[in-house]
Protein backbone atom coordinates (compact mmCIF):
# COMPACT_ATOMS: atom_id res chain seq x y z
CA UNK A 1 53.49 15.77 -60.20
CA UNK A 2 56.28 17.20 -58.47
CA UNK A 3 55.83 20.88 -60.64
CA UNK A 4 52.58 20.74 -59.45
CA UNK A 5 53.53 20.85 -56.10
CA UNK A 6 53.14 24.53 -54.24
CA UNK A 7 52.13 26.52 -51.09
CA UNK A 8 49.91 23.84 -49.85
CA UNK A 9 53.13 21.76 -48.64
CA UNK A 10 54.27 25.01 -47.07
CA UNK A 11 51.46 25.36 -44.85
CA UNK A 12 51.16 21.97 -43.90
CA UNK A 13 54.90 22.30 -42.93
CA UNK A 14 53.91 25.30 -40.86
CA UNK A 15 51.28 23.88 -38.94
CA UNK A 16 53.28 20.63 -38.13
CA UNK A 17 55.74 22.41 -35.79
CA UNK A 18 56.95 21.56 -32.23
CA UNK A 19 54.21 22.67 -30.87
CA UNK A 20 51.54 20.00 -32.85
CA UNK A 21 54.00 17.45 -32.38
CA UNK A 22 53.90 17.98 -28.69
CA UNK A 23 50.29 18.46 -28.33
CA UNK A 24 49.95 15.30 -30.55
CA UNK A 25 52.01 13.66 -28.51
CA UNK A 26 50.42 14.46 -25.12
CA UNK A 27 46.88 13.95 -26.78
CA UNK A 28 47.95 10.31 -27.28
CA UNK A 29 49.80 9.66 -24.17
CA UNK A 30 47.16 10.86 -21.61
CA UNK A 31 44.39 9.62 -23.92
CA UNK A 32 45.06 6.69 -26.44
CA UNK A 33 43.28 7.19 -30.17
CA UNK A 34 40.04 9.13 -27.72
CA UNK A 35 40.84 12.30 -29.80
CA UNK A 36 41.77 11.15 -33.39
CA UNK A 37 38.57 12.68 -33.97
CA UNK A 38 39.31 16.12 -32.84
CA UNK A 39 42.14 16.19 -35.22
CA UNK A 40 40.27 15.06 -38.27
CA UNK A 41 38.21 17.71 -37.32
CA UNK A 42 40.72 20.17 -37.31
CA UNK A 43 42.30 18.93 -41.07
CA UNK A 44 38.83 19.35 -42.44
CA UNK A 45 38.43 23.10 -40.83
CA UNK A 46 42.06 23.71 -42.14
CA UNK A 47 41.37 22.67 -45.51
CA UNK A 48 38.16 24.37 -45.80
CA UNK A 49 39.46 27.99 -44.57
CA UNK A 50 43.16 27.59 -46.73
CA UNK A 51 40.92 26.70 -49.71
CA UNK A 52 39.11 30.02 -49.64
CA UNK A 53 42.55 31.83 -49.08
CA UNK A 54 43.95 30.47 -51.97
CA UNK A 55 41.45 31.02 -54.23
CA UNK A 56 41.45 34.74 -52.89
CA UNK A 57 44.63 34.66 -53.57
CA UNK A 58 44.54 33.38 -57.03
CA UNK A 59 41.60 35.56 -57.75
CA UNK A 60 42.59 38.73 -56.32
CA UNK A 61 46.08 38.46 -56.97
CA UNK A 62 46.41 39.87 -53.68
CA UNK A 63 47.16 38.72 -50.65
CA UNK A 64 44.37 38.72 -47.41
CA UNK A 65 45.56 42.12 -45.06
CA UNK A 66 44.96 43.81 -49.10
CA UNK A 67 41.66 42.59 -49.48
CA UNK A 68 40.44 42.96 -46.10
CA UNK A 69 41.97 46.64 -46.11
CA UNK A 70 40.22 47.20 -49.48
CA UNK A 71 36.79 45.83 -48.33
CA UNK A 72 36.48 47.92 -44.99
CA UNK A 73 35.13 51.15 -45.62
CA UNK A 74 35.35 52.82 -42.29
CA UNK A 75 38.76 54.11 -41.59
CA UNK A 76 38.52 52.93 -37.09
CA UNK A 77 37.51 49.91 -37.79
CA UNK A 78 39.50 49.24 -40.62
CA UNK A 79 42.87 50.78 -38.72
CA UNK A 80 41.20 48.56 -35.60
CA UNK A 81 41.49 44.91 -37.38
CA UNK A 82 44.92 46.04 -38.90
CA UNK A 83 46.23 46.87 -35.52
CA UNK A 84 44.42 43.13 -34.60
CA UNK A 85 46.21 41.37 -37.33
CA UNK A 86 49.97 43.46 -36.74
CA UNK A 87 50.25 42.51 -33.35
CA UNK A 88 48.55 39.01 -33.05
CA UNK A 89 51.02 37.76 -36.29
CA UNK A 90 54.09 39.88 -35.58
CA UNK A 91 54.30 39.51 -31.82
CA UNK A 92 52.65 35.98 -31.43
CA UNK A 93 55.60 34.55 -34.48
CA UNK A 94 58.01 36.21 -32.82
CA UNK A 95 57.17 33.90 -29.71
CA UNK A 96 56.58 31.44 -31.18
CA UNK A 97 60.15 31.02 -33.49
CA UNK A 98 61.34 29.99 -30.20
CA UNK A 99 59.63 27.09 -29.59
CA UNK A 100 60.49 26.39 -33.38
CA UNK A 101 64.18 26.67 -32.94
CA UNK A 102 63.99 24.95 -29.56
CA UNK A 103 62.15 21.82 -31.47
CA UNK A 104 64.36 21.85 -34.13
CA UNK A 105 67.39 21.89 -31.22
CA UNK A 106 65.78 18.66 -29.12
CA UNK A 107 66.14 16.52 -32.99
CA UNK A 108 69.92 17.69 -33.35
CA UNK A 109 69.97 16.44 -29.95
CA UNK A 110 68.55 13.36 -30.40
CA UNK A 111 70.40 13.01 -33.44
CA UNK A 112 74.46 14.40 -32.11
CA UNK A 113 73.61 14.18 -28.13
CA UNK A 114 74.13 17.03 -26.43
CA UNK A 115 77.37 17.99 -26.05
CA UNK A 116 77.24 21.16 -28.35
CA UNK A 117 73.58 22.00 -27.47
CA UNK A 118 74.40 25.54 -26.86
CA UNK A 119 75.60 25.59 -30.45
CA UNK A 120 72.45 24.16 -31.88
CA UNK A 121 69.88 27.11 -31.79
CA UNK A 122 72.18 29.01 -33.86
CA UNK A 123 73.16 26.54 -36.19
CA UNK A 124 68.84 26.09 -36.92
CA UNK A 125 68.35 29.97 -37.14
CA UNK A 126 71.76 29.84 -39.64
CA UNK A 127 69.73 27.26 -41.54
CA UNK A 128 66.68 29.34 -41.64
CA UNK A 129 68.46 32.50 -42.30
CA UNK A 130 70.25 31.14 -45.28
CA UNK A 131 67.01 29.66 -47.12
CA UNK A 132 64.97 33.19 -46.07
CA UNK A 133 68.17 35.57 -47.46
CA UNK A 134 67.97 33.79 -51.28
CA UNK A 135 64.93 35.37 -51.29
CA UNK A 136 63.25 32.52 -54.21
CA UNK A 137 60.83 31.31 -53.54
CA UNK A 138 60.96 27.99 -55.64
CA UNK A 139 64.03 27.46 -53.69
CA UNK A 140 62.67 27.82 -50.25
CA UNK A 141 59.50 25.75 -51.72
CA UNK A 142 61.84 22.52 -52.79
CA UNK A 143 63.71 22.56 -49.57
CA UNK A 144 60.26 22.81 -47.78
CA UNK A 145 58.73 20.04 -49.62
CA UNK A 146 61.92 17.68 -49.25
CA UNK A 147 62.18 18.28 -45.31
CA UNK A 148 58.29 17.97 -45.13
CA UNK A 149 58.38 14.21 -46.99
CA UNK A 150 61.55 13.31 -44.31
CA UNK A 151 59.46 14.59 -41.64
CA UNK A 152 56.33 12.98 -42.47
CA UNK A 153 58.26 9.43 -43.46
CA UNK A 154 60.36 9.78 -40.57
CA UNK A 155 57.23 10.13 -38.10
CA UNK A 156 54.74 7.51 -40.16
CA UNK A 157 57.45 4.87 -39.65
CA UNK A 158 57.85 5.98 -35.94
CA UNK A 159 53.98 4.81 -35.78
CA UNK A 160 53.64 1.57 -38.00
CA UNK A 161 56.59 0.30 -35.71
CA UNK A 162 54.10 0.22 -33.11
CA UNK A 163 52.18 -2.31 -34.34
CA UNK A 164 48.55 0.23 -33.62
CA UNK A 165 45.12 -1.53 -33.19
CA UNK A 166 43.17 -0.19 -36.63
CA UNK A 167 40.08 -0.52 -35.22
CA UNK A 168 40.41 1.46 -32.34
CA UNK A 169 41.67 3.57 -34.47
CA UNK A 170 38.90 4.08 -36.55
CA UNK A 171 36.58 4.28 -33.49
CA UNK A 172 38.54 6.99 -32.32
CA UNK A 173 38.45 8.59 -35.92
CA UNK A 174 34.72 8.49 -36.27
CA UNK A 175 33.32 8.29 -32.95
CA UNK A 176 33.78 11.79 -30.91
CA UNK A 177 34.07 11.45 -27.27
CA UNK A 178 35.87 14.21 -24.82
CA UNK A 179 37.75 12.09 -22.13
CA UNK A 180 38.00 13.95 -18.19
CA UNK A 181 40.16 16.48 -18.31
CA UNK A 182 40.82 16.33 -22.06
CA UNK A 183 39.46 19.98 -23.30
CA UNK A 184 42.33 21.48 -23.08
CA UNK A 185 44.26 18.99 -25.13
CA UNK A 186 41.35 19.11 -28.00
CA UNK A 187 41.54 23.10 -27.59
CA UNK A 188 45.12 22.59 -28.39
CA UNK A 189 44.98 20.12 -31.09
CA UNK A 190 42.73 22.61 -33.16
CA UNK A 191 44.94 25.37 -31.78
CA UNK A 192 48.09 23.88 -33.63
CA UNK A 193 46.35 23.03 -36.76
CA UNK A 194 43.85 25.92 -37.84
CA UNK A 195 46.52 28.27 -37.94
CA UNK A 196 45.86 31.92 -38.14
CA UNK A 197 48.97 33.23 -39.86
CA UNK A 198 48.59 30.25 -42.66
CA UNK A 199 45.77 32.00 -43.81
CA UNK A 200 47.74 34.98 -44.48
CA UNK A 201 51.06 32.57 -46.02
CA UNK A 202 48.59 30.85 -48.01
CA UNK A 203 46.87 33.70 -50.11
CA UNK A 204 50.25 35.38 -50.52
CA UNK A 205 52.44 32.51 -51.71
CA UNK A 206 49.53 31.49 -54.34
CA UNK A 207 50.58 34.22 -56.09
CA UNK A 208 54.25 33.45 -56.18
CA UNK A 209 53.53 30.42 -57.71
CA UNK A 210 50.44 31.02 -60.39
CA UNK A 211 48.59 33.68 -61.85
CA UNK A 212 45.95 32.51 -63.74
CA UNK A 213 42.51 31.83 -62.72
CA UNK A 214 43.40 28.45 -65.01
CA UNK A 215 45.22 27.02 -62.02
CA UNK A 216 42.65 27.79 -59.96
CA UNK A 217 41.58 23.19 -59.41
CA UNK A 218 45.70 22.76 -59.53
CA UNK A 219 45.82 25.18 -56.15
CA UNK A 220 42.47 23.35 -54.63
CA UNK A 221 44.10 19.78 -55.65
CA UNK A 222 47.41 21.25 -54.00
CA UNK A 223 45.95 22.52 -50.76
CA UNK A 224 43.29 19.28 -50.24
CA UNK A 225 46.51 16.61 -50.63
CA UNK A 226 48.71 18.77 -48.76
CA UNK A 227 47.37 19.16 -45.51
CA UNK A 228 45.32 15.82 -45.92
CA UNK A 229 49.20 14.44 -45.58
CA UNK A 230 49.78 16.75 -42.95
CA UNK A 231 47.01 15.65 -40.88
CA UNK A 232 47.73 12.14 -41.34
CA UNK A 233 51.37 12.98 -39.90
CA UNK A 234 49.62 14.88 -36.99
CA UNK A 235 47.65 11.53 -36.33
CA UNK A 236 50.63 9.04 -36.74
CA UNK A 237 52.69 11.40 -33.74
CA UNK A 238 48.81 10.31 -31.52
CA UNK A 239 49.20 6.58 -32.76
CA UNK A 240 52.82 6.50 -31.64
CA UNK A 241 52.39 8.20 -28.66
CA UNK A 242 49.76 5.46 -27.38
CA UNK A 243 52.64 3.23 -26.73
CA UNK A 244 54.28 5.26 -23.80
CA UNK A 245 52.87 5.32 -20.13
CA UNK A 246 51.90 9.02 -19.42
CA UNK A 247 54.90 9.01 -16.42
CA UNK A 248 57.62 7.90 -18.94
CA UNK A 249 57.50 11.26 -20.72
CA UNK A 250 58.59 14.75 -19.38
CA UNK A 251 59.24 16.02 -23.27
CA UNK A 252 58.40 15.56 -26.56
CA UNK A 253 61.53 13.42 -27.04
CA UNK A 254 60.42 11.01 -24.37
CA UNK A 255 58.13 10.04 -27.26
CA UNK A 256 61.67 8.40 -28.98
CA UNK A 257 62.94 7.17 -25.56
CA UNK A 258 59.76 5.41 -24.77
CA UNK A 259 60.09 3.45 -27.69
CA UNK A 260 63.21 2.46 -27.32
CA UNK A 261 63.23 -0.51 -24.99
CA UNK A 262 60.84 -2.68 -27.54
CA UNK A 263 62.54 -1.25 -31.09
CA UNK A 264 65.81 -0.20 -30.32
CA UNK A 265 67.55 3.11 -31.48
CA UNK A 266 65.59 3.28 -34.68
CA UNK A 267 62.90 5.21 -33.31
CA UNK A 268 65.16 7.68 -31.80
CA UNK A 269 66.74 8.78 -35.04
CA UNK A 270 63.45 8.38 -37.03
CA UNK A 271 62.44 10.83 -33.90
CA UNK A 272 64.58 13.22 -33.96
CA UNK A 273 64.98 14.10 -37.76
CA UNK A 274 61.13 14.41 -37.60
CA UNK A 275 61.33 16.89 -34.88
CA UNK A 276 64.68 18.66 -36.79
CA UNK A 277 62.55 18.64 -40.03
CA UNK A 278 59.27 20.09 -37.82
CA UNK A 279 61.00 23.20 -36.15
CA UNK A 280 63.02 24.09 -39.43
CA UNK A 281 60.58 23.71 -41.78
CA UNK A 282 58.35 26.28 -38.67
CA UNK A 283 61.07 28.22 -38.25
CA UNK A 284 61.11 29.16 -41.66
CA UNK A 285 57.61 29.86 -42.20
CA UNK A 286 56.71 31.45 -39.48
CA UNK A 287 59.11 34.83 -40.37
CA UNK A 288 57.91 34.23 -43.85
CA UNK A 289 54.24 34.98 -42.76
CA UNK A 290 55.21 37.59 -40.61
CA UNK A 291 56.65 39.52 -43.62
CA UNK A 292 53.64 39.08 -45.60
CA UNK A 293 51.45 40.30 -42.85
CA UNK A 294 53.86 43.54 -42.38
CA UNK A 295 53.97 43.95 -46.24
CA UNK A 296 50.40 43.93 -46.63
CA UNK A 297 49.32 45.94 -43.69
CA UNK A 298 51.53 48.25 -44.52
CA UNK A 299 51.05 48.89 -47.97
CA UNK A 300 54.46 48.19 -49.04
CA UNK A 301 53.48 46.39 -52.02
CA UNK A 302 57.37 44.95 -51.96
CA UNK A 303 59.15 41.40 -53.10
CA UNK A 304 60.53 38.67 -51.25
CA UNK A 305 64.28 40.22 -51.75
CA UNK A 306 63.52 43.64 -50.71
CA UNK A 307 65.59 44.87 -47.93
CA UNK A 308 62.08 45.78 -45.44
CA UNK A 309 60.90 42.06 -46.19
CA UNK A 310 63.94 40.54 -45.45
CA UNK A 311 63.81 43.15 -41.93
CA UNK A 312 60.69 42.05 -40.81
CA UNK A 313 61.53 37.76 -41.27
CA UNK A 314 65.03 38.39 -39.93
CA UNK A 315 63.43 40.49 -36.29
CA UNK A 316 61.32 37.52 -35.76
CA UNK A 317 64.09 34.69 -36.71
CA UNK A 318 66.70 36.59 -34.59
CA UNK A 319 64.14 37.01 -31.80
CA UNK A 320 63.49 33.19 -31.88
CA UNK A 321 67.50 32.55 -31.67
CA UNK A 322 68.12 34.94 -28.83
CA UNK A 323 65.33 33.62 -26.69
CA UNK A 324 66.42 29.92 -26.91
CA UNK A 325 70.18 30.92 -26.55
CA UNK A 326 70.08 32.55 -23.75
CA UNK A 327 67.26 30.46 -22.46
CA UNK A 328 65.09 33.71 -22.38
CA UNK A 329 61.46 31.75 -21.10
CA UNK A 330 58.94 34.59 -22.67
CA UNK A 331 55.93 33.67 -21.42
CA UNK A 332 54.13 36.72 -20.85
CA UNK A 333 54.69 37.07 -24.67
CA UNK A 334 53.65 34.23 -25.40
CA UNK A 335 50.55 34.78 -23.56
CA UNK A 336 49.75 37.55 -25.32
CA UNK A 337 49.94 35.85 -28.87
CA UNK A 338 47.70 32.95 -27.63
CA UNK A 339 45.37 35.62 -26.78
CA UNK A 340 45.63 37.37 -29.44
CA UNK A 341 45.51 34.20 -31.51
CA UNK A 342 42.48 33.30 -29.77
CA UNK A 343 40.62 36.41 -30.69
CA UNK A 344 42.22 36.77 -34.24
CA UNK A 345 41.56 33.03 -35.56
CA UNK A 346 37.76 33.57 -35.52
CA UNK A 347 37.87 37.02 -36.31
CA UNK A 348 40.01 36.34 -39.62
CA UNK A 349 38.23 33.27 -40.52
CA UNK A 350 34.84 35.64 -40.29
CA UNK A 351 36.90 38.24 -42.17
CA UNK A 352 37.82 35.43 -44.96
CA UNK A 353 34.06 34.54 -45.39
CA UNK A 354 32.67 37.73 -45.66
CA UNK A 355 35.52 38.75 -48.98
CA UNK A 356 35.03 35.32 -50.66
CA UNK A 357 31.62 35.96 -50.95
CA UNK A 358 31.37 39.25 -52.49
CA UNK A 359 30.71 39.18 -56.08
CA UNK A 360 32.62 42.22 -56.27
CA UNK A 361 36.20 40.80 -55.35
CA UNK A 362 35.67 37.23 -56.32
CA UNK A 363 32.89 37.22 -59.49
CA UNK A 364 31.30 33.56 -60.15
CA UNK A 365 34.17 32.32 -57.79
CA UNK A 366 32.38 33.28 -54.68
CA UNK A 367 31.52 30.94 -52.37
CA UNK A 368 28.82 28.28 -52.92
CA UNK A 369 25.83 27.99 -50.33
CA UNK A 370 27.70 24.57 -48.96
CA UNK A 371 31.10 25.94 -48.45
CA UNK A 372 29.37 29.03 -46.72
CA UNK A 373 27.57 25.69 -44.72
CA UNK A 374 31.19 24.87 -43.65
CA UNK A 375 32.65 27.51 -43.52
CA UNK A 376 30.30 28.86 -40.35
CA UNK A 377 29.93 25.66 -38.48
CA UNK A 378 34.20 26.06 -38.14
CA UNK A 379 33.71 29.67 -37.47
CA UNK A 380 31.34 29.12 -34.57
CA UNK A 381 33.50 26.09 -33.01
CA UNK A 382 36.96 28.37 -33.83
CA UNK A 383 35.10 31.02 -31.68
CA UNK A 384 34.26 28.78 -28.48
CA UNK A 385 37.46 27.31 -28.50
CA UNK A 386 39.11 30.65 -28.80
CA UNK A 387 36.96 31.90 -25.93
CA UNK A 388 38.07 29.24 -23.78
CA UNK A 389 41.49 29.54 -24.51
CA UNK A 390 41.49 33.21 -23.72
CA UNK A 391 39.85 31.98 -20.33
CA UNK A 392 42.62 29.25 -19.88
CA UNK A 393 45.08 31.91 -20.31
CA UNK A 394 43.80 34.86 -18.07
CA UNK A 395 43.24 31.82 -15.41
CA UNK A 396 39.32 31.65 -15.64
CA UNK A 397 38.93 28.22 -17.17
């Protein structure tokens, strides 16, 4: 089983960063199980659009910049969506490795305290660093997969000692119902989960791992279990969250604090290696993408140890270190990628469609008139949410 493993346990470690946990958390703190729902939605979109990249991937043997590149005849609009993709993945990681790091930096401190907290950013982006510059990439998977099962142990336990009510759980699961004031929080629970830049990681780290349209049902099997686990993980961060009164918590680690008084220090340590296992296992993935994106946009055509791949991962690592050392707040960065991430998810996702269902690039593995079903009923939801998180951010929603 465990050979069988592959990218599919690297994506769902890249969508379960700081940033889900903390929407997760908030989502079940301000609102109880209310949006379970929104986040099975979101596991279903994310296994429907990382299917089609990796059997692009497997297909093509290329990765999804390559294809897209290949497809689009006219050279503005092609030059246009590369320019889309460049900045939206390179800038909007590069933001984002922060928060990774930073995530990564509140488990240590849950974990040690804080007394060498200034020492802890560096000692995650060391981490990182060290797993990127090997440059294998059944190394970085195993390390992936083994933080991902502490993570997702460490935060399933953190919910089952809460003794949740099943069948409000299951209400909350099946029947969808968007609380006052709780947009925003659903807008960010999808945010978190559909990923942009997995697309990309996904369709390039299929090939890394087979080449044969043969292991075409061991990639789907791979990706459907995968994130399936990592949306359960998302949900078990909502369960546990239910517990705490929305004024006890002022961070994601509150989550651990809250707990404290009725189960002790358990659920701080379960707590913070989670969050330790979340931001390193982000932190790690996130550069990773990055390079793919740069590799393929680029033409570069290069491996994992050449010295531009291991450029691009290390700009965006060392960004992420530098802005949480020196406690660097980049928003108007940050803004940008959310933006940018807000125009790019749907964009891509209508990009991804459009390739796996030309004969010509995928033959009899095109898409099938159900998945196409799917595919656009996520497309058309990823595009009003991304509209109204572009509004959010430019301050007209």
């Amino acid at each position: 089983m465990f050979k069988k493993i592959g990218p599919g346990v690297l994506v769902a470690a890249a969508f379960i960063g700081p940033g889900t946990v903390t929407a997760c958390t908030l989502a079940g703190v301000q609102f109880g199980y209310a949006l379970l729902w929104a986040m099975l939605l979101s596991v279903l979109a994310t296994i429907v659009l990382q299917e089609m990249a990796a059997r692009l991937g497997i297909i093509t043997q290329k990765g999804l910049a390559d294809v897209i590149k290949q497809e689009l005849k006219t050279p503005l609009i092609k030059y246009l969506v590369v320019g889309i993709i460049l900045g939206a993945i390179v800038i909007g990681n590069a933001a984002y490795e922060a928060g990774n790091i930073g995530g990564a930096t509140l488990g240590l401190e849950a974990l040690f305290g804080s007394t060498y907290s200034s020492y802890y950013p560096l000692i995650v982006g060391l981490c990182a660093f060290s797993l990127l510059y090997i440059g294998n990439y059944k190394t970085i998977e195993r390390v992936l997969v083994s933080l991902v099962l502490i993570m997702s142990l460490s935060f399933l336990v953190t919910a089952i000692i809460t003794k949740p009510n099943v069948l409000e759980i299951i209400k909350g699961l099946v029947i969808p119902s968007v609380p006052t004031e709780s947009i925003l929080t659903i807008i960010a629970l999808v945010g978190t989960t559909v990923v942009p830049y997995n697309l990309f990681l996904h369709a390039s780290l299929v090939r890394e791992k087979w080449n044969s349209v043969d292991d075409l049902q061991t990639a789907k099997s791979d990706t459907y279990i995968s994130i399936a686990l990592g949306g359960l993980v998302s949900m078990a961060i909502i369960i546990a969250a239910t517990t705490i009164k929305e004024n006890d918590i002022s961070s994601v680690l509150d989550l651990a604090k809250g707990l404290e008084p009725l189960y002790g220090q358990t659920a701080k340590y379960f707590m913070g290696i989670g969050l330790f296992a979340a931001g390193v296992t982000s932190a790690i993935t996130a550069p990773l993408a990055a390079a793919y994106v740069v590799n393929s946009c680029l033409g570069w055509n290069v491996g994992l140890k050449h010295f531009k791949f291991k450029l691009v991962w290390f700009i965006i690592l060392a960004l992420g270190v530098f802005f949480m050392s020196f406690d660097i707040k980049p928003i108007q960065v940050i803004k940008f990628a959310q933006i940018a991430n807000g125009i790019l998810l749907p964009c891509i996702a209508v990009f991804l469609l459009w390739v796996v269902n030309k004969v010509a690039v995928m033959g009899k593995y095109k898409n099938t008139p159900f998945q196409n079903l799917i595919g656009s009923i996520f497309i058309i939801l990823a595009i009003i949410l991304g509209l109204k998180s572009i509004f959010k951010v430019i301050g007209l929603f």
